[in-house]
C-alpha atoms as a PDB file:
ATOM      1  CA  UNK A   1      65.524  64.741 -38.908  1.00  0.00           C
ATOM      2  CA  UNK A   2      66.099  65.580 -42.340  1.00  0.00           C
ATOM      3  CA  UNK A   3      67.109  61.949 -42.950  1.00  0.00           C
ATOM      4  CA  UNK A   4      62.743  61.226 -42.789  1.00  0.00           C
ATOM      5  CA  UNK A   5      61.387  63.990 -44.938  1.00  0.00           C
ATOM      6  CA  UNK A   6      61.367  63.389 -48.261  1.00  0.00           C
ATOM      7  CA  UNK A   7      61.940  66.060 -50.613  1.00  0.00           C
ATOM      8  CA  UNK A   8      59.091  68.091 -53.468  1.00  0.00           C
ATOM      9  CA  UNK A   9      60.777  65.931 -56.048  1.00  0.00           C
ATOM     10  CA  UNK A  10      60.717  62.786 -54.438  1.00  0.00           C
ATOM     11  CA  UNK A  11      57.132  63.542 -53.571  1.00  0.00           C
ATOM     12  CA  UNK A  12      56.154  64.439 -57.250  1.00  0.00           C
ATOM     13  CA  UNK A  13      58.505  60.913 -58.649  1.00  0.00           C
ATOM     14  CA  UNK A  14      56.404  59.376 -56.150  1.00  0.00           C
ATOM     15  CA  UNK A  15      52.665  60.828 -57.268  1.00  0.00           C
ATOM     16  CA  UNK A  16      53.644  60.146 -60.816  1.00  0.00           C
ATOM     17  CA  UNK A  17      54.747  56.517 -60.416  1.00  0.00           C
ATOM     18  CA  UNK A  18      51.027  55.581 -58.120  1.00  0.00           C
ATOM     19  CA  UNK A  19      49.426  57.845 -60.800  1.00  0.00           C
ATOM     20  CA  UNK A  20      50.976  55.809 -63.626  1.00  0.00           C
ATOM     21  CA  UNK A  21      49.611  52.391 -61.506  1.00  0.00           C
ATOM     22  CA  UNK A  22      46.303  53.683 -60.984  1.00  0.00           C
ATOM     23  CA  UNK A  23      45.831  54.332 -64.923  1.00  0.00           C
ATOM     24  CA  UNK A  24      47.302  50.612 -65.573  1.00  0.00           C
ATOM     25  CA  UNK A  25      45.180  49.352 -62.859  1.00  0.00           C
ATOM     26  CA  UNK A  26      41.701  51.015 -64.618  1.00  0.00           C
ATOM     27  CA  UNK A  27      42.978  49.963 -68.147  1.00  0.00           C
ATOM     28  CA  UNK A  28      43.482  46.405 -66.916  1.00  0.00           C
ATOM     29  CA  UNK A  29      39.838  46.831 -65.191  1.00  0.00           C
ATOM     30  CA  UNK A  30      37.990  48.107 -68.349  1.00  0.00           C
ATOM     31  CA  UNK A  31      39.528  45.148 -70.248  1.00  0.00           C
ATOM     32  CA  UNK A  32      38.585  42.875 -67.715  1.00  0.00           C
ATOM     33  CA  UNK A  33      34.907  44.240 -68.323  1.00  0.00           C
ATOM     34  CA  UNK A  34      35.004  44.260 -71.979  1.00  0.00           C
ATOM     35  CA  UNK A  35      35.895  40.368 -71.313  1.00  0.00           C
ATOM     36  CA  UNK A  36      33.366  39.843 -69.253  1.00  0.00           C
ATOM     37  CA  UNK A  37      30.780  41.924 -71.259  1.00  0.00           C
ATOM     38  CA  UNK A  38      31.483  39.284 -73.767  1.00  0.00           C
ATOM     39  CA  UNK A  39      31.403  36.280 -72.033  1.00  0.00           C
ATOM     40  CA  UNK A  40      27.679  36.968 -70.889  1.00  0.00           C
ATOM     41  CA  UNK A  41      26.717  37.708 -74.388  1.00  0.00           C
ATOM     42  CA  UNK A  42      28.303  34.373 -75.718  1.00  0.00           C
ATOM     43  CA  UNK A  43      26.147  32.411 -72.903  1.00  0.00           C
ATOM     44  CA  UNK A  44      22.848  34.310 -73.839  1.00  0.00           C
ATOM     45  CA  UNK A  45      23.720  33.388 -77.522  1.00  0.00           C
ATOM     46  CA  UNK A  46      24.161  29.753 -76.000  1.00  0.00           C
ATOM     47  CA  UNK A  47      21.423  29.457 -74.544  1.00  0.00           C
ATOM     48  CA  UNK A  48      19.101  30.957 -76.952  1.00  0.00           C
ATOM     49  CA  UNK A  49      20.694  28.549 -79.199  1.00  0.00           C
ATOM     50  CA  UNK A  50      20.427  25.673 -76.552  1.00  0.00           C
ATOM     51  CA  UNK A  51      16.518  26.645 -76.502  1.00  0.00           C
ATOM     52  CA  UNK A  52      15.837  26.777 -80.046  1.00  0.00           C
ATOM     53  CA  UNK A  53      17.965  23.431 -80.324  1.00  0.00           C
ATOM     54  CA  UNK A  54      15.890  21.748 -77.634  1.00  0.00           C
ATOM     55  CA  UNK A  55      12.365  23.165 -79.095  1.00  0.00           C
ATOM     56  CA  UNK A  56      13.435  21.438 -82.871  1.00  0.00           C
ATOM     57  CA  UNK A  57      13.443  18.263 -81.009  1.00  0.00           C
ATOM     58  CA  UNK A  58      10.887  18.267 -79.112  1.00  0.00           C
ATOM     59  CA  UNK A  59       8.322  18.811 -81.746  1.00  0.00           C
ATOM     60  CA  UNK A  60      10.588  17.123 -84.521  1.00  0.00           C
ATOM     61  CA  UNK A  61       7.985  14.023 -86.137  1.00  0.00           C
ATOM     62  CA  UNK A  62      11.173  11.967 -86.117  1.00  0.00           C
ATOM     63  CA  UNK A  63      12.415   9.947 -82.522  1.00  0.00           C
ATOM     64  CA  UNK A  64      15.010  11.228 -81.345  1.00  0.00           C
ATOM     65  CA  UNK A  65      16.606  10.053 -78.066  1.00  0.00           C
ATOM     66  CA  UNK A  66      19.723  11.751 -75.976  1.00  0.00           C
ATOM     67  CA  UNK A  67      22.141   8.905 -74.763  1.00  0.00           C
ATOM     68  CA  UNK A  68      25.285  10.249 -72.277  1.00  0.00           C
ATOM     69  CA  UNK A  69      27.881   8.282 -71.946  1.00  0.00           C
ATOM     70  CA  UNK A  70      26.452   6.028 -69.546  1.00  0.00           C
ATOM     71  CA  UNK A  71      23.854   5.018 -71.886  1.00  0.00           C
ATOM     72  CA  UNK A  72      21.595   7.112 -69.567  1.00  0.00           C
ATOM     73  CA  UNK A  73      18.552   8.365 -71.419  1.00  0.00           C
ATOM     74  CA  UNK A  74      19.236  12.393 -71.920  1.00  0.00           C
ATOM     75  CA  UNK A  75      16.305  13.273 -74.129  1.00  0.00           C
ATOM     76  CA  UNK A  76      13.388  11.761 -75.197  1.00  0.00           C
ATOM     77  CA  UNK A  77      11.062  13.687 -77.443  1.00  0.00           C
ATOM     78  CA  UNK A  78       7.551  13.383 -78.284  1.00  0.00           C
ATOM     79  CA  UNK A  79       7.720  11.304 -80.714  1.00  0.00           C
ATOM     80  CA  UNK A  80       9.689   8.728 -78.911  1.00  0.00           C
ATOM     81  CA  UNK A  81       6.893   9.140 -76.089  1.00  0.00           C
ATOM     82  CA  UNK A  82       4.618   7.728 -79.054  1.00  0.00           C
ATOM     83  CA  UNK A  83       6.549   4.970 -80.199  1.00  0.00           C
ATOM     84  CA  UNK A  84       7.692   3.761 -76.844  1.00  0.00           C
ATOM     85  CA  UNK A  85       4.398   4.635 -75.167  1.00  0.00           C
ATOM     86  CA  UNK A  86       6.642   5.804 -71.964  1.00  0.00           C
ATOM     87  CA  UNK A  87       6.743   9.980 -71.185  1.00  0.00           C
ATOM     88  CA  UNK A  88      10.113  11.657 -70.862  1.00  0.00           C
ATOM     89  CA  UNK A  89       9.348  11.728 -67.096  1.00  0.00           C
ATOM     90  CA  UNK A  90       9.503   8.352 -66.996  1.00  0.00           C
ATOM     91  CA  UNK A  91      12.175   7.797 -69.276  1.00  0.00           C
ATOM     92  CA  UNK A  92      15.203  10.552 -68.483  1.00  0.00           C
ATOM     93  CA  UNK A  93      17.786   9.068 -66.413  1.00  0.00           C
ATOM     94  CA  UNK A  94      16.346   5.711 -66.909  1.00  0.00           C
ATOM     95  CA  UNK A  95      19.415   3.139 -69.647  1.00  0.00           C
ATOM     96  CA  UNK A  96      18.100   3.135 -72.885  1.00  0.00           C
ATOM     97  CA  UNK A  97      18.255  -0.212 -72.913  1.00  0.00           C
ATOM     98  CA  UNK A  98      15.306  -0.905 -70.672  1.00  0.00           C
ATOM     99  CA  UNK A  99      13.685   0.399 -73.912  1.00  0.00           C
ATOM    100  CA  UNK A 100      15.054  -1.966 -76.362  1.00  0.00           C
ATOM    101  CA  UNK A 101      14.685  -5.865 -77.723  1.00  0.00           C
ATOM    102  CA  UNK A 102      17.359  -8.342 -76.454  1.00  0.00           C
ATOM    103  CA  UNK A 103      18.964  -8.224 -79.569  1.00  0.00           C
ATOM    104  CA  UNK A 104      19.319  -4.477 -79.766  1.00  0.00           C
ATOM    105  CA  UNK A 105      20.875  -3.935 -76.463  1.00  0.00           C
ATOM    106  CA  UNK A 106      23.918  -6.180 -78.097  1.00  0.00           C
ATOM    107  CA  UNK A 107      24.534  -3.491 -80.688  1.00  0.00           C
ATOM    108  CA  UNK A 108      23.881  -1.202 -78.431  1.00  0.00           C
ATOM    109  CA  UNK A 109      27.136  -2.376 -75.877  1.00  0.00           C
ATOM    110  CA  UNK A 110      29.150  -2.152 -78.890  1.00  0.00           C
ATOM    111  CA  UNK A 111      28.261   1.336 -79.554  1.00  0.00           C
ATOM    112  CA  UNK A 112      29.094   2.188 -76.128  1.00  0.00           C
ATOM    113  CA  UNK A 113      32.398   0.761 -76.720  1.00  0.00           C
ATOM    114  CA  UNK A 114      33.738   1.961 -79.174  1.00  0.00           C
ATOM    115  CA  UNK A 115      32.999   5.495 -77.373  1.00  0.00           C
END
């Protein structure tokens, strides 16, 4: 029987060693939240950033027009809804080269290209 019962010291080796795990475990955790603390700070700086970004553009008395990769129409700010006569509505998603003269769309391809 004595074979099963595990002795005061063997107890107290054992205590110490889940104690010591337990205090690894909640200094791994509080790291993990100081990460993680961060990370949602940097994407409320982001986006703040993304906002003011977006609201420069938008009233900016210069066209400017967001092109992905695609040649897909991102942004289209007020001033481009002026010279094109075409809201962003109508104009996100749509290829920018529905918007331009034969001979632009040319120049345009190449740009594309080249990536």
């Amino acid at each position: 029987m004595s074979c099963c019962i595990a002795s005061a010291e063997e107890l107290q080796a054992q205590l110490v060693e889940v104690q010591r795990a337990l205090a690894d475990s909640r200094q791994a955790l509080a790291a993990k939240q100081s990460a993680l603390i961060e990370a949602e700070r940097l994407l409320q700086v982001e986006s703040e950033a993304h906002d003011s970004l977006r609201q420069c553009i938008s009233v900016a008395n210069a066209l400017i027009i967001g092109v992905d990769r695609h040649g897909l129409i991102s942004h289209w700010n007020k001033k481009a809804e002026e010279v094109f006569g075409s809201s962003a509505d109508s104009a996100l998603r749509r290829p920018l080269a529905d918007f331009l003269e034969r001979s632009d769309r040319a120049a345009l391809a190449e740009l594309q290209e080249i990536g």
